[in-house]
Structures are given as C-alpha cells and as structure tokens.
Protein backbone atom coordinates (compact mmCIF):
# COMPACT_ATOMS: atom_id res chain seq x y z
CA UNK A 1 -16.43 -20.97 -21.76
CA UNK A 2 -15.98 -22.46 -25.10
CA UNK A 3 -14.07 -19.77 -26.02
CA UNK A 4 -11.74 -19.81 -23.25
CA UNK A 5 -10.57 -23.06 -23.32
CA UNK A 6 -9.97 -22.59 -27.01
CA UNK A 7 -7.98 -19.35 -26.15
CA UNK A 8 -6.02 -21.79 -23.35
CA UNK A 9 -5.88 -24.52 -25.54
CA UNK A 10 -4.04 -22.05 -28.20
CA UNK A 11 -1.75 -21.23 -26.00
CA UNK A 12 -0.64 -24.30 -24.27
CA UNK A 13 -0.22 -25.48 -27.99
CA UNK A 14 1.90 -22.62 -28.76
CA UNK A 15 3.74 -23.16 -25.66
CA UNK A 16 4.45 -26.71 -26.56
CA UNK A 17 5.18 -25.60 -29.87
CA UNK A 18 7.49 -22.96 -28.88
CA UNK A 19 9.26 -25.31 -26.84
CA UNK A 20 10.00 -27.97 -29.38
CA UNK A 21 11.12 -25.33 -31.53
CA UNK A 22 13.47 -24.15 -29.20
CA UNK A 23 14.79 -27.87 -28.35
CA UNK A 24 15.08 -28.36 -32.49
CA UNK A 25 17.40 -25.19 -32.44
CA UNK A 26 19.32 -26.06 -29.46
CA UNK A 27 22.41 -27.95 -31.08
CA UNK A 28 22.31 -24.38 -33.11
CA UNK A 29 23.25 -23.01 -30.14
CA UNK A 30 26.10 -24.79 -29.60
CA UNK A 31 29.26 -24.26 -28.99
CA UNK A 32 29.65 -20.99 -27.36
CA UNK A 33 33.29 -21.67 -25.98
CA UNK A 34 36.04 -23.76 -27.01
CA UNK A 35 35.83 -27.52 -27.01
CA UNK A 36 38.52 -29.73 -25.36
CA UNK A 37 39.47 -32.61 -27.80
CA UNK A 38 41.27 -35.08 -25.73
CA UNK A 39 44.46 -37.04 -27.44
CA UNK A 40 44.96 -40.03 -24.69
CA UNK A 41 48.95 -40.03 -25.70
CA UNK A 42 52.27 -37.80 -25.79
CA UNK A 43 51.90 -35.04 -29.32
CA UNK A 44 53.64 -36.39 -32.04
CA UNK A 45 51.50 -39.33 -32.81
CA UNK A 46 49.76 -40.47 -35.52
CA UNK A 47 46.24 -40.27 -32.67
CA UNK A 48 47.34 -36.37 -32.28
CA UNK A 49 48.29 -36.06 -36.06
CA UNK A 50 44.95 -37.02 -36.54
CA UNK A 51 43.20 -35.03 -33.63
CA UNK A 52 44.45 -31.45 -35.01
CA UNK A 53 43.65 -32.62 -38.32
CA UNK A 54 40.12 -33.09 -37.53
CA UNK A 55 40.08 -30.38 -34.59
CA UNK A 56 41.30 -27.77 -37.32
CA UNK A 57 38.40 -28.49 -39.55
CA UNK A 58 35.76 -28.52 -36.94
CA UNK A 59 36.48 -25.53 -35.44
CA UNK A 60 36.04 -23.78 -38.79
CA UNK A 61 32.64 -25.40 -39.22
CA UNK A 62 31.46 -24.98 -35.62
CA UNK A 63 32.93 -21.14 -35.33
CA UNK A 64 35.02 -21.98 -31.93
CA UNK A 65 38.55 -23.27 -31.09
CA UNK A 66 38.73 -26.73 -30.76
CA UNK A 67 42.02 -27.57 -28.52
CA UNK A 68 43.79 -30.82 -28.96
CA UNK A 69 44.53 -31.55 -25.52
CA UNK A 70 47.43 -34.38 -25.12
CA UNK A 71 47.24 -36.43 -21.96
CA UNK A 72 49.16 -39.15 -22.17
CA UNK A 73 49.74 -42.11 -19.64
CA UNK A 74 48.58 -45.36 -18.63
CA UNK A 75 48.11 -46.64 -21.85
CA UNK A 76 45.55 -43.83 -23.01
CA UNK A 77 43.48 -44.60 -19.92
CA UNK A 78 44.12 -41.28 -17.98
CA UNK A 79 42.80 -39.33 -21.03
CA UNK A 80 39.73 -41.82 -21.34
CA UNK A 81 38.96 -41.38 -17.87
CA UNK A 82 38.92 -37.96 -18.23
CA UNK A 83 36.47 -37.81 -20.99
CA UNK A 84 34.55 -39.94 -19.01
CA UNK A 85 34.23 -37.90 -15.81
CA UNK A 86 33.46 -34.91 -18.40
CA UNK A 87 30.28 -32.66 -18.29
CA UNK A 88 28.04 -34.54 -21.09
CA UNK A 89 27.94 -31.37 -23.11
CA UNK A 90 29.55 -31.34 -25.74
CA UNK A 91 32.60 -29.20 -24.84
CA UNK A 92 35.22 -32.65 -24.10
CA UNK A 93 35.49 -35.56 -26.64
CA UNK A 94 38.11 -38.00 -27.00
CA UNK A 95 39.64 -39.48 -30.39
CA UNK A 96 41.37 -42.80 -29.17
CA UNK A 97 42.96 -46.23 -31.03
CA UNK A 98 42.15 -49.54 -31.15
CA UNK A 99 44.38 -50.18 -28.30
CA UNK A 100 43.05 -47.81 -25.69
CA UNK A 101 39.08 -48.62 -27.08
CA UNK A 102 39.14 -52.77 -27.41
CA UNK A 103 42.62 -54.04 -25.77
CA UNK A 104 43.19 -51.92 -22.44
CA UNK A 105 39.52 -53.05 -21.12
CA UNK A 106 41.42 -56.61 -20.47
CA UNK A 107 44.65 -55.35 -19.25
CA UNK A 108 43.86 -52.73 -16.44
CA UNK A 109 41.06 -52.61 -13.66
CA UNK A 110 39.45 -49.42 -15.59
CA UNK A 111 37.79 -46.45 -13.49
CA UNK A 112 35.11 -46.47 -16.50
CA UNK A 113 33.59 -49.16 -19.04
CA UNK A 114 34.46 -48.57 -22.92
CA UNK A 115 31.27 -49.58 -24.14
CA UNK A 116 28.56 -48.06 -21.27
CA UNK A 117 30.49 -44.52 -20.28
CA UNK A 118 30.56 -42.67 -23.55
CA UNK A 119 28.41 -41.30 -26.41
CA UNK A 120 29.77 -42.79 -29.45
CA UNK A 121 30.13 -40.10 -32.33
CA UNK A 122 32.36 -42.18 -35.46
CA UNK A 123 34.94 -44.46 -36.11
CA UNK A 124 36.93 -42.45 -38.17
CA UNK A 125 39.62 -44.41 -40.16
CA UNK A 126 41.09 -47.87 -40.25
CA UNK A 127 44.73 -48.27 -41.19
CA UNK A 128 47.27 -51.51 -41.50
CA UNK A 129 50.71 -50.47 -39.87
CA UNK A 130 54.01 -50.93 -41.76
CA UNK A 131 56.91 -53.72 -39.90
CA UNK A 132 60.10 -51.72 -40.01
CA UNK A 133 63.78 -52.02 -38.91
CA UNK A 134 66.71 -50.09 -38.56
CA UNK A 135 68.91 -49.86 -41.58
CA UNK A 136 71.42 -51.48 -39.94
CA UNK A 137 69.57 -54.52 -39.27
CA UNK A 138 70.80 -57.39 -41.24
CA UNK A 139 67.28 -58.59 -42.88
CA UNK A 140 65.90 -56.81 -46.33
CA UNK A 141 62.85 -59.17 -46.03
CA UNK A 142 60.57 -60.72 -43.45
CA UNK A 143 61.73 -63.98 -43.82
CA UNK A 144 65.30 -62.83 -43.16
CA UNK A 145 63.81 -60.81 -39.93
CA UNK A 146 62.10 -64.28 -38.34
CA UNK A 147 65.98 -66.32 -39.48
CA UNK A 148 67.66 -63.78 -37.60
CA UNK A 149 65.17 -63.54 -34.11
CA UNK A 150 65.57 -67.31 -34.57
CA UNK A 151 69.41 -66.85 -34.15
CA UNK A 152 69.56 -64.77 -31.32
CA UNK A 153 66.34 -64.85 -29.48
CA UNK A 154 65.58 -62.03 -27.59
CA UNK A 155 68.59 -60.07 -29.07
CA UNK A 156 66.40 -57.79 -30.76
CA UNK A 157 64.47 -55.14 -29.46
CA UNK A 158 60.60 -54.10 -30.84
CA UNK A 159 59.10 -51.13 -29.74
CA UNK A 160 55.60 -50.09 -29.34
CA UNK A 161 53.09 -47.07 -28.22
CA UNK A 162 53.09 -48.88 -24.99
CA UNK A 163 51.59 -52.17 -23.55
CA UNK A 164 48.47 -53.49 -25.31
CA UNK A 165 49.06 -50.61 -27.85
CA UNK A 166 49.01 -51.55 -31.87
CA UNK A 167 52.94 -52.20 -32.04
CA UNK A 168 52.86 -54.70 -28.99
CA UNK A 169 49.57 -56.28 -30.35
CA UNK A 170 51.26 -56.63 -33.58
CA UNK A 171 54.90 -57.64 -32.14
CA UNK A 172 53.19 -60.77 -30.15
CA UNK A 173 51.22 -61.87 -32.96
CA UNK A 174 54.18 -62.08 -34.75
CA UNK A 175 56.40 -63.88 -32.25
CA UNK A 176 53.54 -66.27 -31.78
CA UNK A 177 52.44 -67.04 -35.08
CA UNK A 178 56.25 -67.39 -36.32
CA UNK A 179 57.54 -69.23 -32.93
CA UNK A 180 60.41 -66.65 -32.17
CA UNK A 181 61.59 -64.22 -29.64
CA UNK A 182 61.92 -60.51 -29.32
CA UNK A 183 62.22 -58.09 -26.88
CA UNK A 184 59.34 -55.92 -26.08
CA UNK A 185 60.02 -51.80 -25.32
CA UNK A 186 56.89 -50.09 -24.43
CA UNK A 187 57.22 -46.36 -24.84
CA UNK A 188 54.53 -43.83 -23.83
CA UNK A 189 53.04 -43.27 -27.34
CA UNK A 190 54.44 -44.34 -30.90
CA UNK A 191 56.19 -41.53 -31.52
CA UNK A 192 59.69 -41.72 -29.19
CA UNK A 193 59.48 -45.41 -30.12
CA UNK A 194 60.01 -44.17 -34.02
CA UNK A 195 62.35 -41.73 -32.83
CA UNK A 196 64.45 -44.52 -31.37
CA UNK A 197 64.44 -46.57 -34.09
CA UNK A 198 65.22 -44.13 -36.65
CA UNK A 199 68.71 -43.54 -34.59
CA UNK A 200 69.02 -46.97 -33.72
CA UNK A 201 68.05 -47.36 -30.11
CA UNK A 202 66.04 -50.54 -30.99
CA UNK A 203 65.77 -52.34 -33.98
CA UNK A 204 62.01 -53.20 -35.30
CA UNK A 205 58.79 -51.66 -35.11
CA UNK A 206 55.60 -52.64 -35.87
CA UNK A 207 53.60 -49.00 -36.11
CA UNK A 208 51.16 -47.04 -37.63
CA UNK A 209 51.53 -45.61 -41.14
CA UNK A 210 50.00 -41.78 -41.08
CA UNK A 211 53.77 -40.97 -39.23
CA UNK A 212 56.38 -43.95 -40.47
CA UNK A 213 55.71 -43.70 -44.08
CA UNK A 214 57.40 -40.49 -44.67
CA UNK A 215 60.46 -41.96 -42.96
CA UNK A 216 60.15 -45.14 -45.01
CA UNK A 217 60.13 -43.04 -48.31
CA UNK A 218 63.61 -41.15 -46.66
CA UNK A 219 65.19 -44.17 -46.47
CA UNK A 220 65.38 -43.26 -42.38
CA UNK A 221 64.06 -46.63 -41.84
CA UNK A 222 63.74 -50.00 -43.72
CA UNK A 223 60.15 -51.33 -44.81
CA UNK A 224 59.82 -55.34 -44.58
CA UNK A 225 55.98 -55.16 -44.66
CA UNK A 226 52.71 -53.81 -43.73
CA UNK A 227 50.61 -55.88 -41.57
CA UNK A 228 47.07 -55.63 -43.23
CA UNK A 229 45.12 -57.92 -45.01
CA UNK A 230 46.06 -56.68 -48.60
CA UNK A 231 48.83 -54.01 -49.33
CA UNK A 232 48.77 -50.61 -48.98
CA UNK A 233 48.66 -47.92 -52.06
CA UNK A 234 50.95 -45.97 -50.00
CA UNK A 235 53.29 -48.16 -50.37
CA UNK A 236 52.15 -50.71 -53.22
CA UNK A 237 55.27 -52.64 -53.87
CA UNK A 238 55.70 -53.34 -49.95
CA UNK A 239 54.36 -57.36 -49.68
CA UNK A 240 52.29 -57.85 -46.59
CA UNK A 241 53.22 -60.20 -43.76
CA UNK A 242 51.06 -62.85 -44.43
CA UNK A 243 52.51 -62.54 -48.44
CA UNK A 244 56.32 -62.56 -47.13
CA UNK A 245 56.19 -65.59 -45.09
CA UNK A 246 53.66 -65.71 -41.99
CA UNK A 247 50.25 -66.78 -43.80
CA UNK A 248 47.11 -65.57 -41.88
CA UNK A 249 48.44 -62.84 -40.10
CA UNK A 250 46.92 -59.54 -40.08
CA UNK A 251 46.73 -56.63 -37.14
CA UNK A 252 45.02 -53.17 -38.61
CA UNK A 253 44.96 -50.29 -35.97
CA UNK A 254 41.27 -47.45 -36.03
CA UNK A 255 40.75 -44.27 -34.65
CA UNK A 256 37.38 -43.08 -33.09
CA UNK A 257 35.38 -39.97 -31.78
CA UNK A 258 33.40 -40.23 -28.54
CA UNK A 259 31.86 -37.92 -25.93
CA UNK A 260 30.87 -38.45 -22.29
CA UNK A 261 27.73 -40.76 -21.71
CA UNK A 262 24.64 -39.27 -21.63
CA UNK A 263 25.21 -36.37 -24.53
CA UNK A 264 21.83 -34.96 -26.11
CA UNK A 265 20.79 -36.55 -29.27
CA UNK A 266 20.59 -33.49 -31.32
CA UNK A 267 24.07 -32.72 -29.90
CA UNK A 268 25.44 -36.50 -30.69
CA UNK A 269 24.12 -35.64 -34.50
CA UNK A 270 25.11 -32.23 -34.59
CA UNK A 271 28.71 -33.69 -34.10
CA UNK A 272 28.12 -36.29 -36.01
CA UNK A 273 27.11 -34.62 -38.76
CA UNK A 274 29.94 -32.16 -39.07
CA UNK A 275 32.36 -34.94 -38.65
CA UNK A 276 31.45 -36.37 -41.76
CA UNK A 277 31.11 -33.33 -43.59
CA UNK A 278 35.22 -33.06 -42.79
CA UNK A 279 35.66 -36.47 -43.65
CA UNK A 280 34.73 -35.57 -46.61
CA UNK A 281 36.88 -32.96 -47.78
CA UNK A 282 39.28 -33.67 -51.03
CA UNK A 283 42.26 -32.69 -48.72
CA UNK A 284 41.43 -34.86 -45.58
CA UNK A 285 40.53 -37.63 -48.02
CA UNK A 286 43.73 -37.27 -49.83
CA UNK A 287 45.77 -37.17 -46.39
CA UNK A 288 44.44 -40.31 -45.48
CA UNK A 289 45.29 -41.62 -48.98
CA UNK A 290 48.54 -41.12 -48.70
CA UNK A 291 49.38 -42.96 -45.52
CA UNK A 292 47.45 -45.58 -46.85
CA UNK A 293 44.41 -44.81 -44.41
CA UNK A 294 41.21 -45.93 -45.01
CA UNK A 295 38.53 -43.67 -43.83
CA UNK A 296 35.44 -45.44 -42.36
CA UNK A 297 32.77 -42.51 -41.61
CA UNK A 298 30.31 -44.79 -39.12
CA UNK A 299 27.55 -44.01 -37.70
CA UNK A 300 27.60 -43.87 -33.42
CA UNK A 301 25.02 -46.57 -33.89
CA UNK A 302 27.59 -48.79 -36.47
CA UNK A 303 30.65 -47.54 -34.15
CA UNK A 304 29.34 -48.78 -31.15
CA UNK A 305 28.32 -52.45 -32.30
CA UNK A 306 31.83 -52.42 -33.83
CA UNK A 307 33.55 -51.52 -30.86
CA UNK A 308 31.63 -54.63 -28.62
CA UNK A 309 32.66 -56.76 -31.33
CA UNK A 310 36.11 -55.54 -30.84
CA UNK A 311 36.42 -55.66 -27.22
CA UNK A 312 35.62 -59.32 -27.51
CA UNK A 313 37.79 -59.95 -29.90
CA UNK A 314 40.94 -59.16 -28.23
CA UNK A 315 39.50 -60.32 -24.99
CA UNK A 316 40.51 -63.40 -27.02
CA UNK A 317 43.74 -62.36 -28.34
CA UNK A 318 45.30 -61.29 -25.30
CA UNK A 319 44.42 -64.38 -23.38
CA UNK A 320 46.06 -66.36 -25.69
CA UNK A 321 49.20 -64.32 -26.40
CA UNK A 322 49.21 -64.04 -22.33
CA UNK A 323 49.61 -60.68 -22.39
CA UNK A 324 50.04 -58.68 -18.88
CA UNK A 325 49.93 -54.77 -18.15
CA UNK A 326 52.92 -52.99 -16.93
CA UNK A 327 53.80 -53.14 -13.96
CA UNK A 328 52.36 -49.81 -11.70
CA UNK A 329 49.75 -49.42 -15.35
C-alpha cells in the first residue's frame, strides 16, 4: 500500500510538475499569428510614426507580423474601445497619447474606463511639443505671437490632433495663462493639421516634435518655442515658453502600450520584456534623440500609477480651461 501511494504520489507530483512547466513555457508559445497593433488616429502621425517603429522591431523579436492598424475617430476613442472589447490574448494592443489615455476620460461618456479595462504593458516616451507658425505670420518670437492675438483676437487660427488632443491642451493653456484669443481647428489627428499649416491654411500649432522638427529644420515652418519644462537638444537654441515670456507654463505629450484587461501575467511580461529590449536599441534610442524624445521604459506597474495620476490631473485642467467635446464626439 505504501508503495502505491508513493507510486500515485509520484505521479500526481509529476503531473503538477508537468503542468507548471508547461504554464512557464506558455508565453514561449506565443504568438503564432500576427498581432494587431492599434494606432487610435489617421497614419501620418507622430502615434503611428511611433507604432511601426516599435511594431517593426517586435515582430523581428517575436517571429510574426505585427500590423499597425490605424483607426482613427472620436478623439482616439474608437481605437481604444476596440482594444478594449479585444480577446485578452495577446494578439490586439494599443499605443495611445496623453490625450486619448488622461484627457478624453473627462470629455466623452466612454464605452470603457482607462484605468480598469486594459493590461498596462509601458509608457514608452515623453516628449515637449514645439509652438510653430506659418512663415508668413508676422511674429519671430513668442512675445510677438501673444502682441499680435492681442490685436486681433480670434483672427488667428491654432490647430490641433483634435479636441482634448496635445495641440488643443497646449493652445488653451496658452490663451489662458497669457489672457488672449485664438481660434481653435480640431483636425482628426496631428498630421493634416501640420499639413495645413505648412501651406498656410491656419497659422499656429502647438504639436508634437517626432513629425514637426524636420519641417522646422526646412524652414517649412517657423519655431517660436517648445513647450517643455527645459529645452529640447533637438532643437537647443529654441527658448521654451515659459523662457520667452509666459513663466510657468509647460504641456509635454507620452505615448503608451496596453493590452485588453485581463492578459496572462507571463504574457503581460513576455511583452513587456521585449518592449524594452527595443527600447533599447542604439537606433530607436537615437530616433528618439533626435526629435528630442525622451524615452521612459516603465514598468505596467509604474505606467499604471502614472496614468491615475494623470487622469486626475487633467480632470483638473480641463475644468478650469472649460473645455467641451465636439459636438456629435
């Protein structure tokens, strides 16, 4: 009898064994087919810049296609809501702004909750943007910008990536903080907004650096300022706007990498993992670098208490600046 319940107690231990083996190797398993990487706005962005970036690298490392999957609207929200609604299995995640994580949660009635309906992998980068205007513009400096909005308020026309989006967060801090009028042009991602002011469709633009700079170094645009807390080594001899006249102010945009809630640990850290292998890599690094990028590597654990802290924080912001969604957003 002894002997037989030592025979069944071998087995059930190799069972048991076998088993947590087999859920150790599991993530090795994975993937098998190609993973959707959902870009919440239109291609051209510095969000999809960034997604195909990324996406390149970890399909090399995982061995399967990763597809940068654009689906813009609504702010980002249609694209977050689809992540959400997602099989928890690795095969969907979402990389997604500042705007679309923190700001949109007090703008729209949301179909899903930021914080409790996805599987936080990394906050990837933070980045100041860069306050530009149309060559034709009559203001070299940010001082000159406020003297003329002063003149003619409402005569000239800001565009952003859309409602609540980095631009417009940016654009009403500045209006506030400075006590002058603009118009507001929401667009459905940064990109046609850049477009438009490079041929003069509007005049300013508060955006992101990874896709203005190279435009800025053309001469396409005009560079007052970049909108961070110190200045840029992308552009080094560009004064922030709290240096060139509107002390205190400072708006800095981040990109992050999330699944569906309820992803498998091993699977959360499998991702994780390779993310920050990428992240990195000289060239990625150096990418970053040079549109003045910082990259920030978190942990889901770090992202995630970032990103509450965040959501309250503009919960604040937009209160004050009384900002509304779009009408039909």
């Amino acid at each position: 009898m002894k002997v037989r319940l030592h025979h069944v107690t071998c087995v059930a231990a190799a069972l048991v064994s076998s088993g947590a083996y087999a859920q150790s190797k599991a993530p090795a398993q994975y993937p098998t087919k190609p993973i959707r990487f959902v870009v919440p706005f239109v291609p051209g962005g510095p969000t999809d810049i960034q997604a195909r970036m990324l996406g390149e690298k970890l399909g090399q490392r995982l061995g399967q296609q990763v597809i940068a999957d654009n689906r813009g609207g609504a702010g980002g929200n249609i694209g977050m809501e689809i992540t959400a609604r997602a099989p928890a299995d690795g095969y969907t995640l979402v990389i997604a702004t500042v705007g679309t994580w923190a700001v949109n949660p007090h703008l729209y009635q949301l179909p899903f909750d930021v914080v409790k309906d996805f599987s936080p992998i990394t906050q990837v980068s933070t980045s100041p943007g860069v306050l530009v205007v149309h060559p034709s513009v009559n203001a070299k400096t940010v001082k000159e910008l406020i003297a003329l909005a002063k003149e003619k308020p409402g005569a000239l026309n800001y565009g952003s990536s859309g409602v609540g989006g980095f631009g417009h967060i940016s654009g009403e801090l500045f209006t506030l903080m400075t006590g002058t009028k603009m118009t507001h042009i929401p667009y459905k991602s940064s990109a046609p907004s850049l477009t438009d002011l490079i041929s003069g469709q509007i005049q300013v633009l508060f955006n992101n650096m990874i896709s203005t700079t190279p435009h800025v170094k053309a001469n396409r645009v005009r560079a007052l300022a970049t909108t961070g807390a110190k200045r840029s080594p992308a552009l080094p001899d560009l004064p922030t706007v709290a240096e060139a006249g509107v002390p205190g102010y400072e708006n800095s945009s981040w990109s992050a990498v999330a699944g569906p809630a309820g992803m498998p640990k091993p699977l959360v850290t499998r991702l994780h993992k390779e993310f920050m292998e990428i992240l990195k890599m000289p060239d990625i690094q150096q990418k970053h670098v040079e549109v003045g990028a910082e990259i920030v590597a978190s942990t889901p654990e770090q992202f995630h208490a970032y990103l509450k802290s965040e959501v309250a924080k503009f919960g604040k912001l937009v209160k004050a600046a009384g900002i509304k969604a779009a009408a039909g957003g």
